[in-house]
N, C-alpha and C. Protein backbone atom coordinates (compact mmCIF):
# COMPACT_ATOMS: atom_id res chain seq x y z
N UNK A 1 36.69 183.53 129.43
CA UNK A 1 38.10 183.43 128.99
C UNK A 1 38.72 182.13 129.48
N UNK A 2 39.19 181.22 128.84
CA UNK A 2 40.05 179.94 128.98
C UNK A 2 41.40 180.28 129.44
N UNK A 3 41.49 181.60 129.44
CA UNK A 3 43.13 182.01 129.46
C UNK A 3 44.36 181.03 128.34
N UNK A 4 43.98 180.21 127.33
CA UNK A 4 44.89 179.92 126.54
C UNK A 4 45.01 180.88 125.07
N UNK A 5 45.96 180.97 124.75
CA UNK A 5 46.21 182.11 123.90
C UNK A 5 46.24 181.40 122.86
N UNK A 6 45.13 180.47 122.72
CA UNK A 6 44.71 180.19 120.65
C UNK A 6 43.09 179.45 120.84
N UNK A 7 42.53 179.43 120.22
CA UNK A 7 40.99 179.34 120.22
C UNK A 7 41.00 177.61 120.24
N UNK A 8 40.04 177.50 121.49
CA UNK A 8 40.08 175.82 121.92
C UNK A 8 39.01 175.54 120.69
N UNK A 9 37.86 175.86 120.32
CA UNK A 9 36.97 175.26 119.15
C UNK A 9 38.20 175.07 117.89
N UNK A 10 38.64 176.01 117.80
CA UNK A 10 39.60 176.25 116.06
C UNK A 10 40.60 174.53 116.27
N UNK A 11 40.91 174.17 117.55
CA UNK A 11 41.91 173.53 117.65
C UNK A 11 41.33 172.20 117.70
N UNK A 12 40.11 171.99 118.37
CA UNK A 12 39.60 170.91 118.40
C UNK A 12 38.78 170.34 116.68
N UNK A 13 38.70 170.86 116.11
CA UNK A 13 38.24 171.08 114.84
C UNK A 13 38.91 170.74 114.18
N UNK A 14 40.13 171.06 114.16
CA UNK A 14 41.31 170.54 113.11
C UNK A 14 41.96 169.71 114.10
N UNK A 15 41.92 168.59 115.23
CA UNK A 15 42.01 167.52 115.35
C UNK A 15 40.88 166.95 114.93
N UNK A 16 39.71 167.04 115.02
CA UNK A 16 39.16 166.09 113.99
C UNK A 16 38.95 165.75 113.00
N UNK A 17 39.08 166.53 111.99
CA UNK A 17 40.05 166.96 111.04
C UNK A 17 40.50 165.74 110.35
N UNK A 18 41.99 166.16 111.04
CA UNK A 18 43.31 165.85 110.51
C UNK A 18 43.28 163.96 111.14
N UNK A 19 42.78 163.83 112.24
CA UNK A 19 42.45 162.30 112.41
C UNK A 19 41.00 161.68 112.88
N UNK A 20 40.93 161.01 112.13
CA UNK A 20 39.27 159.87 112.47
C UNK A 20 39.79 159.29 113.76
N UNK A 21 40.85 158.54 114.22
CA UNK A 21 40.61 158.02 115.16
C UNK A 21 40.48 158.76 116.37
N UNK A 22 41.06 159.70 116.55
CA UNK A 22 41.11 160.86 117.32
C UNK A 22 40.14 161.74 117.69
N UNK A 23 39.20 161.53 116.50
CA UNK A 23 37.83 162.08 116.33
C UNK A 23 37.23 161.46 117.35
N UNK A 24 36.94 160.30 117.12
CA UNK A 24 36.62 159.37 117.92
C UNK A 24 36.61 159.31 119.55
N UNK A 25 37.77 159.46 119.81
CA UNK A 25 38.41 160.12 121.15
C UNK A 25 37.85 161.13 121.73
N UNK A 26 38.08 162.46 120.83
CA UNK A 26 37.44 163.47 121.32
C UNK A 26 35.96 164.07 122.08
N UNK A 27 35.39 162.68 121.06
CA UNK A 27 33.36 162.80 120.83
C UNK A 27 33.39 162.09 122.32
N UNK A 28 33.93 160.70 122.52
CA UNK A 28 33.91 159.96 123.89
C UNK A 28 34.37 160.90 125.09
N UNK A 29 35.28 162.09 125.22
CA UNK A 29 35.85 162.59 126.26
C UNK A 29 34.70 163.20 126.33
N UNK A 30 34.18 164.04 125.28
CA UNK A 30 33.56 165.62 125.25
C UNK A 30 34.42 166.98 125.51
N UNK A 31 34.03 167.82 126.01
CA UNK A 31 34.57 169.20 125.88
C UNK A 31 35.88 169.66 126.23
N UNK A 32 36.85 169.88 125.60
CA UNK A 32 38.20 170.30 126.14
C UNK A 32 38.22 170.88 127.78
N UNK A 33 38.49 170.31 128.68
CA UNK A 33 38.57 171.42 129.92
C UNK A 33 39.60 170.93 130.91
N UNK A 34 40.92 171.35 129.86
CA UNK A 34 42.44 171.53 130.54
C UNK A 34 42.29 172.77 131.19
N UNK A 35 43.25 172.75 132.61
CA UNK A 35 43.16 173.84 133.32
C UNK A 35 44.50 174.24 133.35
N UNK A 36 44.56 175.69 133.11
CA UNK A 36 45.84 176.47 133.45
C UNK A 36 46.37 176.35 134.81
N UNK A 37 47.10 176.06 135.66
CA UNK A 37 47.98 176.46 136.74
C UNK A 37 47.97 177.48 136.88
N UNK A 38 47.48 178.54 138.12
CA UNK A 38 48.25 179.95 138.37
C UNK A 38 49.20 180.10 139.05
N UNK A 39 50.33 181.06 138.28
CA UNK A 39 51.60 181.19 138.39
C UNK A 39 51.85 182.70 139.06
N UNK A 40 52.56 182.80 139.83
CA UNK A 40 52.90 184.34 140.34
C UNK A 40 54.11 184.67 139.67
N UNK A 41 54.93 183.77 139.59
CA UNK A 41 56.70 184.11 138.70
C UNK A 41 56.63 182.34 138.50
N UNK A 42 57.97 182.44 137.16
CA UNK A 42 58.29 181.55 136.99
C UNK A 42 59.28 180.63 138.03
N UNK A 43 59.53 181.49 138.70
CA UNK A 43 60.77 181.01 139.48
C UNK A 43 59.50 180.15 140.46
N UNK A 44 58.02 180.52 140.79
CA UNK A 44 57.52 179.74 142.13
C UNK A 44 57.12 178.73 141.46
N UNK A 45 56.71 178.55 139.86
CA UNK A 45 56.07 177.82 139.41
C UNK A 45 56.96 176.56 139.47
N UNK A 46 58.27 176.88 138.98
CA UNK A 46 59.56 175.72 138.70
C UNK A 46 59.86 175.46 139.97
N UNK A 47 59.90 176.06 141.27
CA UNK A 47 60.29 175.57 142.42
C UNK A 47 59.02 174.49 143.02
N UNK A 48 57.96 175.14 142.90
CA UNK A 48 56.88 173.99 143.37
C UNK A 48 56.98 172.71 142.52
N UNK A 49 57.60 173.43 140.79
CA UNK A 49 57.63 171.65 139.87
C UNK A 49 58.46 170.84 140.98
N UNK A 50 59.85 171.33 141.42
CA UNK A 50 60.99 170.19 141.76
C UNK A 50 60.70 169.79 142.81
N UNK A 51 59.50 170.64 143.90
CA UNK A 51 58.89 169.90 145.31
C UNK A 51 58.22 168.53 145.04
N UNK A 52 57.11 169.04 143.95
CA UNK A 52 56.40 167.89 143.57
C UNK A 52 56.66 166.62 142.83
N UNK A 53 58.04 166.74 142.23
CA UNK A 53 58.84 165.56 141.84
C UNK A 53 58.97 164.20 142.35
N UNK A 54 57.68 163.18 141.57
CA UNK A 54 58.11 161.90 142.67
C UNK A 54 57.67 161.55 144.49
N UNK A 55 56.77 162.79 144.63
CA UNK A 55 55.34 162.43 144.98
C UNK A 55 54.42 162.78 145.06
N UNK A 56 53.66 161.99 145.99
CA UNK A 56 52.16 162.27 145.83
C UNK A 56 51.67 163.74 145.59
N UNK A 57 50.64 164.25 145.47
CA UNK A 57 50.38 165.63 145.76
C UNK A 57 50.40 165.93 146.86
N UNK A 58 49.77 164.88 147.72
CA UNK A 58 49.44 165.59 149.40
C UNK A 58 50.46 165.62 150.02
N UNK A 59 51.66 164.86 150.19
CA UNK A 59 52.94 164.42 150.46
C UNK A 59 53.52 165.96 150.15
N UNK A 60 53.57 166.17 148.91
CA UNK A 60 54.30 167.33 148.35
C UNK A 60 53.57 169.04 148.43
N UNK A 61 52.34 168.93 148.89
CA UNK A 61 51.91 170.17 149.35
C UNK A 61 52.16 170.08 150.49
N UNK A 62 52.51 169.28 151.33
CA UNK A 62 52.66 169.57 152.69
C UNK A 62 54.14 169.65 153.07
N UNK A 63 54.58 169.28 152.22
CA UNK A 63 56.43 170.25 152.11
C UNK A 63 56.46 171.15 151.20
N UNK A 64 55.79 172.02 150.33
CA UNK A 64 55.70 172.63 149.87
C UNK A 64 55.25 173.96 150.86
N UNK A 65 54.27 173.64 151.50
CA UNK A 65 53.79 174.74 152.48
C UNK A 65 54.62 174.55 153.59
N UNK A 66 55.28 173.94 154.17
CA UNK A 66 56.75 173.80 154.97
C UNK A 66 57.70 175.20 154.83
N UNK A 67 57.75 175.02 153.20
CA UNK A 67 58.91 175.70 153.17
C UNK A 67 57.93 176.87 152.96
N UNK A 68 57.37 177.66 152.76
CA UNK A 68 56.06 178.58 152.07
C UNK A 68 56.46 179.45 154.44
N UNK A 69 55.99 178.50 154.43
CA UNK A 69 56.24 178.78 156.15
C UNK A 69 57.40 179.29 156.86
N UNK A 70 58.39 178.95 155.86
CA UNK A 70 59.62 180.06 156.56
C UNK A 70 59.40 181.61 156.15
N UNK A 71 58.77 181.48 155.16
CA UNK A 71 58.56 183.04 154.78
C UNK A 71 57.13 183.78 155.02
N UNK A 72 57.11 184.24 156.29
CA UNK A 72 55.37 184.26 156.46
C UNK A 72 55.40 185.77 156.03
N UNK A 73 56.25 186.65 155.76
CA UNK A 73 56.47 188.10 155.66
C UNK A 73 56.62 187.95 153.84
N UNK A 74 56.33 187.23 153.38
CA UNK A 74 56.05 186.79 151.41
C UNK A 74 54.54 186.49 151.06
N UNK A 75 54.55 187.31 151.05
CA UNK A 75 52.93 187.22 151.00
C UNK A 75 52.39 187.64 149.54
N UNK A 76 53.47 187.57 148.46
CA UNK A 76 53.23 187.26 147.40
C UNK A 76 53.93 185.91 146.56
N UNK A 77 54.18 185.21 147.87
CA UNK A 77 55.09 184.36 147.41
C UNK A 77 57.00 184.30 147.64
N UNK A 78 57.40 183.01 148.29
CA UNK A 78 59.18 183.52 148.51
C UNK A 78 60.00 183.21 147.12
N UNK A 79 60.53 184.19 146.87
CA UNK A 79 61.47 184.64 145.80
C UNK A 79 62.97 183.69 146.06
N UNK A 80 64.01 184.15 144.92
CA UNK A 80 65.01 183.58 144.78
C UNK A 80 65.76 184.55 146.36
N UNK A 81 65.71 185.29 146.04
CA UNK A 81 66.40 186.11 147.48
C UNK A 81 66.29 185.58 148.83
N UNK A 82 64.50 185.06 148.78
CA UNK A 82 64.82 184.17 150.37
C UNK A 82 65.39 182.88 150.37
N UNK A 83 65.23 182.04 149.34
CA UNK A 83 66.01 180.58 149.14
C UNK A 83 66.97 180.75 149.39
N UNK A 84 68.02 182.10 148.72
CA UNK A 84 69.61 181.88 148.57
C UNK A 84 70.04 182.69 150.11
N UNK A 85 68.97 182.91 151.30
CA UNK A 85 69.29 183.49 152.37
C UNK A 85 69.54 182.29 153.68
N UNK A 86 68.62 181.18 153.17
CA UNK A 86 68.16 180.19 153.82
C UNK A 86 69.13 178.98 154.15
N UNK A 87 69.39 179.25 154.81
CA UNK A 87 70.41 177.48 155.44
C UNK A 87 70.26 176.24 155.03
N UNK A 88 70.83 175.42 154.22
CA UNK A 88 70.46 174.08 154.00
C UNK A 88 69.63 173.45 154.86
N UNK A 89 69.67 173.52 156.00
CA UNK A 89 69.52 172.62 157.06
C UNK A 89 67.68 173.35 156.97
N UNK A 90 67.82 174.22 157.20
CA UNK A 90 66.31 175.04 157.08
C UNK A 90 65.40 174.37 156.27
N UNK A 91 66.18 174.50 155.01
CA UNK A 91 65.05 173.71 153.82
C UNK A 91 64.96 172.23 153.96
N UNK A 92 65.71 171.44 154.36
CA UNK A 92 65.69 170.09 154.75
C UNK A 92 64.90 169.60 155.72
N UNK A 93 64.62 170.37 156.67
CA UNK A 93 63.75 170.40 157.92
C UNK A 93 62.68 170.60 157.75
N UNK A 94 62.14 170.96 156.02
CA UNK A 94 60.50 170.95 156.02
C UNK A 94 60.35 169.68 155.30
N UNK A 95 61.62 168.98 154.75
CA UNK A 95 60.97 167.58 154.06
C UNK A 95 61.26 167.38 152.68
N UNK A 96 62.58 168.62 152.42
CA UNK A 96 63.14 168.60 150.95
C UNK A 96 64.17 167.26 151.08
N UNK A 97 64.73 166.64 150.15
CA UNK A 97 65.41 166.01 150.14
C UNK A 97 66.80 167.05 149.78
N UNK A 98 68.15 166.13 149.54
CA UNK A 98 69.30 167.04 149.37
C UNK A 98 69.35 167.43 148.10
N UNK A 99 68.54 166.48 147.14
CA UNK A 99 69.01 166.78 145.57
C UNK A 99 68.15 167.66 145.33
N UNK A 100 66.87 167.94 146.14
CA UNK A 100 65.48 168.85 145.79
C UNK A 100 66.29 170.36 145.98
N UNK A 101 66.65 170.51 147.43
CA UNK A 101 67.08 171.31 148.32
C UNK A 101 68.32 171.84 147.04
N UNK A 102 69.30 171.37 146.48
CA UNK A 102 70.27 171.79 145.58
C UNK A 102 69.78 172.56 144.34
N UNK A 103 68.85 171.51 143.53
CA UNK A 103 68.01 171.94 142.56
C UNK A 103 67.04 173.39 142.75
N UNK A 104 66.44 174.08 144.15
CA UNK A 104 65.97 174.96 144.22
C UNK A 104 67.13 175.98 144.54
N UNK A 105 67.95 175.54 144.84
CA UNK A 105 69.08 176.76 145.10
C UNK A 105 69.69 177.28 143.66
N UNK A 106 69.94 176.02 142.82
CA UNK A 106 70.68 176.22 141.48
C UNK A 106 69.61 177.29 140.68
N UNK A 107 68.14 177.17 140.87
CA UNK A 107 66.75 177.62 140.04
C UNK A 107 67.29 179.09 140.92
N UNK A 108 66.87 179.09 142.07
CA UNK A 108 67.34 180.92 142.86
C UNK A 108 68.40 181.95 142.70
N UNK A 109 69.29 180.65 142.14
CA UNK A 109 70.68 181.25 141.38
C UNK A 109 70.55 182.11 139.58
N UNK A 110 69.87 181.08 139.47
CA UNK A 110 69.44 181.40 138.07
C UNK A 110 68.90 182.57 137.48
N UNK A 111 67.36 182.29 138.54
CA UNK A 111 66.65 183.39 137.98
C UNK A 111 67.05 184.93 138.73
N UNK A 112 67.90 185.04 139.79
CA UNK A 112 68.50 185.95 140.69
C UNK A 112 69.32 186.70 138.95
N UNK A 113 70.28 186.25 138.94
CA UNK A 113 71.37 186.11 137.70
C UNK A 113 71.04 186.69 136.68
N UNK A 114 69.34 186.78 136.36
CA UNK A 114 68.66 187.20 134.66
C UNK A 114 68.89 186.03 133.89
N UNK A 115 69.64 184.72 134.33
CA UNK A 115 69.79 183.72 133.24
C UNK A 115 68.60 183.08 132.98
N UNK A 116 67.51 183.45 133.89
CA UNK A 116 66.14 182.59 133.06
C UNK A 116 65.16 183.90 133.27
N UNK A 117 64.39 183.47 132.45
CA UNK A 117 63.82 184.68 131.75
C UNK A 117 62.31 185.03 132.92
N UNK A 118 61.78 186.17 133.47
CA UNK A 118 60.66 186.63 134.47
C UNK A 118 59.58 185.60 133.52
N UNK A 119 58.27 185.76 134.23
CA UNK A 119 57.32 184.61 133.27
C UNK A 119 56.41 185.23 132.75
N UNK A 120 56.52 187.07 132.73
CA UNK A 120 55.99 187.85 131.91
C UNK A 120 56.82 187.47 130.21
N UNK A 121 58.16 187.03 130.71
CA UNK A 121 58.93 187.77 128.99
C UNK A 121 59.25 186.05 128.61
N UNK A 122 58.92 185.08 129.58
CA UNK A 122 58.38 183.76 129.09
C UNK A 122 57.48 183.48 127.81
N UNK A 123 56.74 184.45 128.00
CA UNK A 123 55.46 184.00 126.92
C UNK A 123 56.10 184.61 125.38
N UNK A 124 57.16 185.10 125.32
CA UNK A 124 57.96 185.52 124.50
C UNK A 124 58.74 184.77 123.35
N UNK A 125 58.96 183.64 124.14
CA UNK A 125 60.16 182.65 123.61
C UNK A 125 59.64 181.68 123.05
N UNK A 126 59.98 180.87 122.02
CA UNK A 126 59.72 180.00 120.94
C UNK A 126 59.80 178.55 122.53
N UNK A 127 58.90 177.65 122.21
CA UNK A 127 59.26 176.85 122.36
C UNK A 127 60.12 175.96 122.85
N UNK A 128 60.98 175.88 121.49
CA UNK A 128 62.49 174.97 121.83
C UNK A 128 63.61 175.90 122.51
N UNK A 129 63.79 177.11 122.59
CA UNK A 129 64.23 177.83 122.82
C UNK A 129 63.96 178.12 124.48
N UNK A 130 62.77 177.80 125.07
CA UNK A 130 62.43 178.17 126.63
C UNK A 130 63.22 176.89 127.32
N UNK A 131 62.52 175.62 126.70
CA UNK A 131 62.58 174.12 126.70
C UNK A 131 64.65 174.40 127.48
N UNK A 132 64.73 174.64 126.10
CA UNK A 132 67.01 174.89 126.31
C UNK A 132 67.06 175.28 127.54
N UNK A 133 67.01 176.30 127.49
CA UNK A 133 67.36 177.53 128.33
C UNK A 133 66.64 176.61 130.21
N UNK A 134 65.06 176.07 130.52
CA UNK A 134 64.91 175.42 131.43
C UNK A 134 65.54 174.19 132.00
N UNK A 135 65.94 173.39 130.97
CA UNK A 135 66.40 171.97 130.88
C UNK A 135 67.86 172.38 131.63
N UNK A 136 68.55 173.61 131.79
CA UNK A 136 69.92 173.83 132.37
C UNK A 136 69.78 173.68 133.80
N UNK A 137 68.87 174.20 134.77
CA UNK A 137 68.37 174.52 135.80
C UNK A 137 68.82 172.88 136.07
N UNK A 138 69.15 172.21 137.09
CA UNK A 138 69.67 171.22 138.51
C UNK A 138 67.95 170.60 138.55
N UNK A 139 67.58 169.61 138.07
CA UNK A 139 66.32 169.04 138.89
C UNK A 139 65.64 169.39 137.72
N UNK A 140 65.35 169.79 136.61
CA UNK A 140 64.48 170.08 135.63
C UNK A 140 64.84 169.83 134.32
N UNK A 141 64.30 168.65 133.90
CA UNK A 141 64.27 167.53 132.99
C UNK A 141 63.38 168.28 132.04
N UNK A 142 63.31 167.15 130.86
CA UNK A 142 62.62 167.71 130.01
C UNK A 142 61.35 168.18 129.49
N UNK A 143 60.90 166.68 130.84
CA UNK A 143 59.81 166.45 130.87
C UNK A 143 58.74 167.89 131.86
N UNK A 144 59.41 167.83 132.85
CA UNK A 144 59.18 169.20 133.77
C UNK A 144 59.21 170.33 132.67
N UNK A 145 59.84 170.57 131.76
CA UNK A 145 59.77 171.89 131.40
C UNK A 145 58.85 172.00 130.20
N UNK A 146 58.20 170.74 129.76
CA UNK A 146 56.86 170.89 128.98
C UNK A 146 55.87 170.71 129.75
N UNK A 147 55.64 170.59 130.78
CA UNK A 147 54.71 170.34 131.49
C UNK A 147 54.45 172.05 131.92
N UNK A 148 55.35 172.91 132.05
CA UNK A 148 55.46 174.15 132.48
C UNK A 148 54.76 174.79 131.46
N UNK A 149 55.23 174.25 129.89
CA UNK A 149 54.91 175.09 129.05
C UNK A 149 53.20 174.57 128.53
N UNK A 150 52.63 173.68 128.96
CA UNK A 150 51.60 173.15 128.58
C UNK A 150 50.84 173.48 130.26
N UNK A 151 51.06 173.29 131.34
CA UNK A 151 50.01 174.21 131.92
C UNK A 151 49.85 175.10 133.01
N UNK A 152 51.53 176.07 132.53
CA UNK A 152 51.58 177.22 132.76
C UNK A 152 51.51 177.98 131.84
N UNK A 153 51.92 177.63 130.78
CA UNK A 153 51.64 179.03 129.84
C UNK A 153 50.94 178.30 128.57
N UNK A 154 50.25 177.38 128.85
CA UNK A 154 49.37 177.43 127.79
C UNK A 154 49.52 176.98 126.49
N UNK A 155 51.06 176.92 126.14
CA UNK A 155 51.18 176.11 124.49
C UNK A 155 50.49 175.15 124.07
N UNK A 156 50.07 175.95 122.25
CA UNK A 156 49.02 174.97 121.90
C UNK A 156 50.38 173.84 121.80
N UNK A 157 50.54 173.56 121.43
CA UNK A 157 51.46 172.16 120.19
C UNK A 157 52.97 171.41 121.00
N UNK A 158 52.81 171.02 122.05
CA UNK A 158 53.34 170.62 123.18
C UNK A 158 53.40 168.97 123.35
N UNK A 159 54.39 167.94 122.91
CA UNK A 159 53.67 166.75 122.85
C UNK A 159 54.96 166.01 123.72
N UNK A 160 54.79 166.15 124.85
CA UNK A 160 55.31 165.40 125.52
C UNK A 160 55.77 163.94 125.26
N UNK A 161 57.07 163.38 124.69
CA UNK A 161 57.27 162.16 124.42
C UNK A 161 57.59 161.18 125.48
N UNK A 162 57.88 161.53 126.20
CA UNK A 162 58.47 160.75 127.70
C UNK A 162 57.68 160.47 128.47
N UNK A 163 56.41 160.80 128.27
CA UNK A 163 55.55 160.67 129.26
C UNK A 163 55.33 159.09 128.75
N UNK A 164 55.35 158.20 130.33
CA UNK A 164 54.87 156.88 130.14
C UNK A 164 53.32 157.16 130.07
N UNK A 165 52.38 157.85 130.77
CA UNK A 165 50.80 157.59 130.58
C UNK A 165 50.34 158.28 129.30
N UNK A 166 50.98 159.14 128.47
CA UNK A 166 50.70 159.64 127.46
C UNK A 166 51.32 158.52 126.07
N UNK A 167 51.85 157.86 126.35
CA UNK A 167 52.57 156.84 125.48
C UNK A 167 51.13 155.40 125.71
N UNK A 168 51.07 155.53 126.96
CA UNK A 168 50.17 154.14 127.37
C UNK A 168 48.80 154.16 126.93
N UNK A 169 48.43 155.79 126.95
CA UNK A 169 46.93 156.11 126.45
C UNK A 169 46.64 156.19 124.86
N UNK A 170 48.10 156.71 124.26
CA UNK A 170 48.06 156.31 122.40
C UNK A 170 47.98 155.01 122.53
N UNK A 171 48.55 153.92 122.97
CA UNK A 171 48.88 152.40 122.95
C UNK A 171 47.22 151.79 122.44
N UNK A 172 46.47 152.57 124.08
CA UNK A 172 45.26 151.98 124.30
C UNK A 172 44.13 152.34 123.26
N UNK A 173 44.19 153.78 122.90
CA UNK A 173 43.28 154.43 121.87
C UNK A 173 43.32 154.02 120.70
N UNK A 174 44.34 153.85 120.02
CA UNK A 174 44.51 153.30 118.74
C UNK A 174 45.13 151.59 118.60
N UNK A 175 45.16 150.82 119.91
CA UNK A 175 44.77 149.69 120.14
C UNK A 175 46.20 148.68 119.23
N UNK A 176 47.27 149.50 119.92
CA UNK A 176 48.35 148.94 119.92
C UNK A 176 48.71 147.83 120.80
N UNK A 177 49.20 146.72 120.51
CA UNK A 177 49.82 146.18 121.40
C UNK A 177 51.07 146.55 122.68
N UNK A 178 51.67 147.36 122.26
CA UNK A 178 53.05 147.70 123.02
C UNK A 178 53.17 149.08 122.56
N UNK A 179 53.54 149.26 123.92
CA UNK A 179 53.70 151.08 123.69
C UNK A 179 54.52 151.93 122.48
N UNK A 180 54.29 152.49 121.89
CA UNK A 180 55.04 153.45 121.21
C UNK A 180 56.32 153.74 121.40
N UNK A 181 57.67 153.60 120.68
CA UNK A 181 58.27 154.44 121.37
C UNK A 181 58.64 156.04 121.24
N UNK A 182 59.18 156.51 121.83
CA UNK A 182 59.28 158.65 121.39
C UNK A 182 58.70 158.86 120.31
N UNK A 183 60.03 158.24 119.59
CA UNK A 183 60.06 158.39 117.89
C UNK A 183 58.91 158.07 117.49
N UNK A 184 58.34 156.93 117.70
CA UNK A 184 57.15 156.17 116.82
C UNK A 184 55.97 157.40 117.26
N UNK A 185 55.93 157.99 118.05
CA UNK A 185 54.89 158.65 118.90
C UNK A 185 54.77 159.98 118.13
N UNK A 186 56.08 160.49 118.62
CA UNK A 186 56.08 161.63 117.73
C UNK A 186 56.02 161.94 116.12
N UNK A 187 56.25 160.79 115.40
CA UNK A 187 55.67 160.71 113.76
C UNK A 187 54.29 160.65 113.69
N UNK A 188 53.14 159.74 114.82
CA UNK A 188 52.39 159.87 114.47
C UNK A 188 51.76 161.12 115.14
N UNK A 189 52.15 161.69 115.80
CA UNK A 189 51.99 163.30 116.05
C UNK A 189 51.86 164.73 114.98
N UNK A 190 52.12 164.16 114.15
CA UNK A 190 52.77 165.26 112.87
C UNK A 190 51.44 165.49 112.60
N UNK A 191 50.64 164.85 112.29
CA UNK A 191 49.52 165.03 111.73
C UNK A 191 48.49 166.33 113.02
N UNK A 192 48.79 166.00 114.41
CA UNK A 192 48.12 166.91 115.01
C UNK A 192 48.60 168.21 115.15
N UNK A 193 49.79 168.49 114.92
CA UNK A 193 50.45 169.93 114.81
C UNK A 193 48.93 170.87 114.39
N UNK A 194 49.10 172.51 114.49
CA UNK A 194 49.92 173.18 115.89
C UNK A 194 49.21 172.53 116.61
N UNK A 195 48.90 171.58 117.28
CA UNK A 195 47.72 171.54 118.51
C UNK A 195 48.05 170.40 119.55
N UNK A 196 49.51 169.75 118.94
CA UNK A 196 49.45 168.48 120.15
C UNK A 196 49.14 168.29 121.34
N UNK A 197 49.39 170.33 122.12
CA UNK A 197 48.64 170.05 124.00
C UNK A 197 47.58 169.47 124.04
N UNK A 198 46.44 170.03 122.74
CA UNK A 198 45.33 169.64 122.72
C UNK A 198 45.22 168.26 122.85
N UNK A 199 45.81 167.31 121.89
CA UNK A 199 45.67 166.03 121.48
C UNK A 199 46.26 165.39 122.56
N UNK A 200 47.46 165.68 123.29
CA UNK A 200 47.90 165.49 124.61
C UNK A 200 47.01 164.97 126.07
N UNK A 201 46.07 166.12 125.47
CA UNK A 201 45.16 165.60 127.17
C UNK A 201 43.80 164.74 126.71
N UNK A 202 43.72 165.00 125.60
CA UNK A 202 42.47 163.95 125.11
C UNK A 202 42.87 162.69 124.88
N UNK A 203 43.69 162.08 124.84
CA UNK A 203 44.68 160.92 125.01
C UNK A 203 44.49 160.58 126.42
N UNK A 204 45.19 161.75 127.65
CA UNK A 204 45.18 161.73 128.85
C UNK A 204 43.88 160.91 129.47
N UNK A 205 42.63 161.43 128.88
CA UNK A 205 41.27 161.50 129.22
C UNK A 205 41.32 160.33 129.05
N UNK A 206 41.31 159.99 127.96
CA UNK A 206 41.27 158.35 127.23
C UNK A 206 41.79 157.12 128.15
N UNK A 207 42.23 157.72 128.80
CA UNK A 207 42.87 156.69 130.29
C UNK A 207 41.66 155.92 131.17
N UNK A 208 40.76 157.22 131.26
CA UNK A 208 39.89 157.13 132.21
C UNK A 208 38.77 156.58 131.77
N UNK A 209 38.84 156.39 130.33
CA UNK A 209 37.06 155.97 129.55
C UNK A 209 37.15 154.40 130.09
């Protein structure tokens, strides 16, 4: 089981398909093997996004498990209930900054509230419709909340426009001079529908050839 909820052969098939150059791409990467994130709730998944915001990984797991450390009695993970119990000064003292530290309080508020949806009744919601509803949350851009939906829950057809290395890797693959911009990116995207996550990380790959 891949755990993605649409068939990786069906998808890779109709990117090659629908583009030769892409084809191309695909044969040089070889085998699709994007990995899902495991998620316990949405609320830990979006709080670890706004830790990891802007740095490194190691930097950001080690304030990540900081704060993981005030709650040693969460042993499925700390919820919105212990954030909104917790003293500013508490969360600052493992290495949050103030705008991080705000942004996880506004997310504890949220999902406390019912205003964002458990990440069982996530897999529920259209798209543009999750995208809305995340993009409100303090600290969670647009970009963060496709990244959630591409590898936390798996959406096939996900095409991140903002991404500078996903803009830099079309540039390089199809041997543009100057990057794409959104717009230009996303027209030539049309053609990979439903499947852009797919086409997304084989681009990604394409970095590394």
């Amino acid at each position: 089981m891949s755990g993605f909820p649409f068939k990786i052969a069906k998808a890779v098939a109709h990117l090659k398909a629908a583009d030769p150059a892409l084809a191309e791409i695909i044969e040089a990467v070889g085998p699709f093997r994007m990995e899902l994130k495991a998620s316990r709730s949405l609320f830990g998944a979006l709080a670890e996004a706004i830790v990891y915001q802007q740095l490194s990984n190691k930097a950001a797991a080690t304030i990540y498990g900081r704060v993981e450390a005030l709650y040693p009695r969460a042993t499925a993970g700390f919820t919105p209930r212990h954030v909104l119990a917790t003293p500013d000064e508490r969360l600052r003292s493992c290495g949050l900054s103030r705008a991080k530290v705000l942004a996880v309080q506004d997310l504890a508020r949220r999902v406390a509230s019912g205003e964002l949806p458990t990440l069982e009744a996530a897999h529920g919601f259209e798209d543009a419709e999750l995208i809305e509803r995340l993009v409100q949350v303090r600290g969670i851009g647009r970009w963060s909340a496709e990244m959630f939906l591409m590898f936390r829950l798996g959406r096939p057809d996900v095409l991140p426009l903002d991404d500078y290395s996903l803009r830099k890797a079309y540039a390089k693959a199809f041997r543009k001079r100057v990057l794409p911009s959104p717009q230009a990116l996303e027209k030539a995207g049309e053609k990979w529908r439903p499947y852009r996550t797919v086409a997304s990380w084989y681009l990604w790959r394409a970095l590394e050839i």
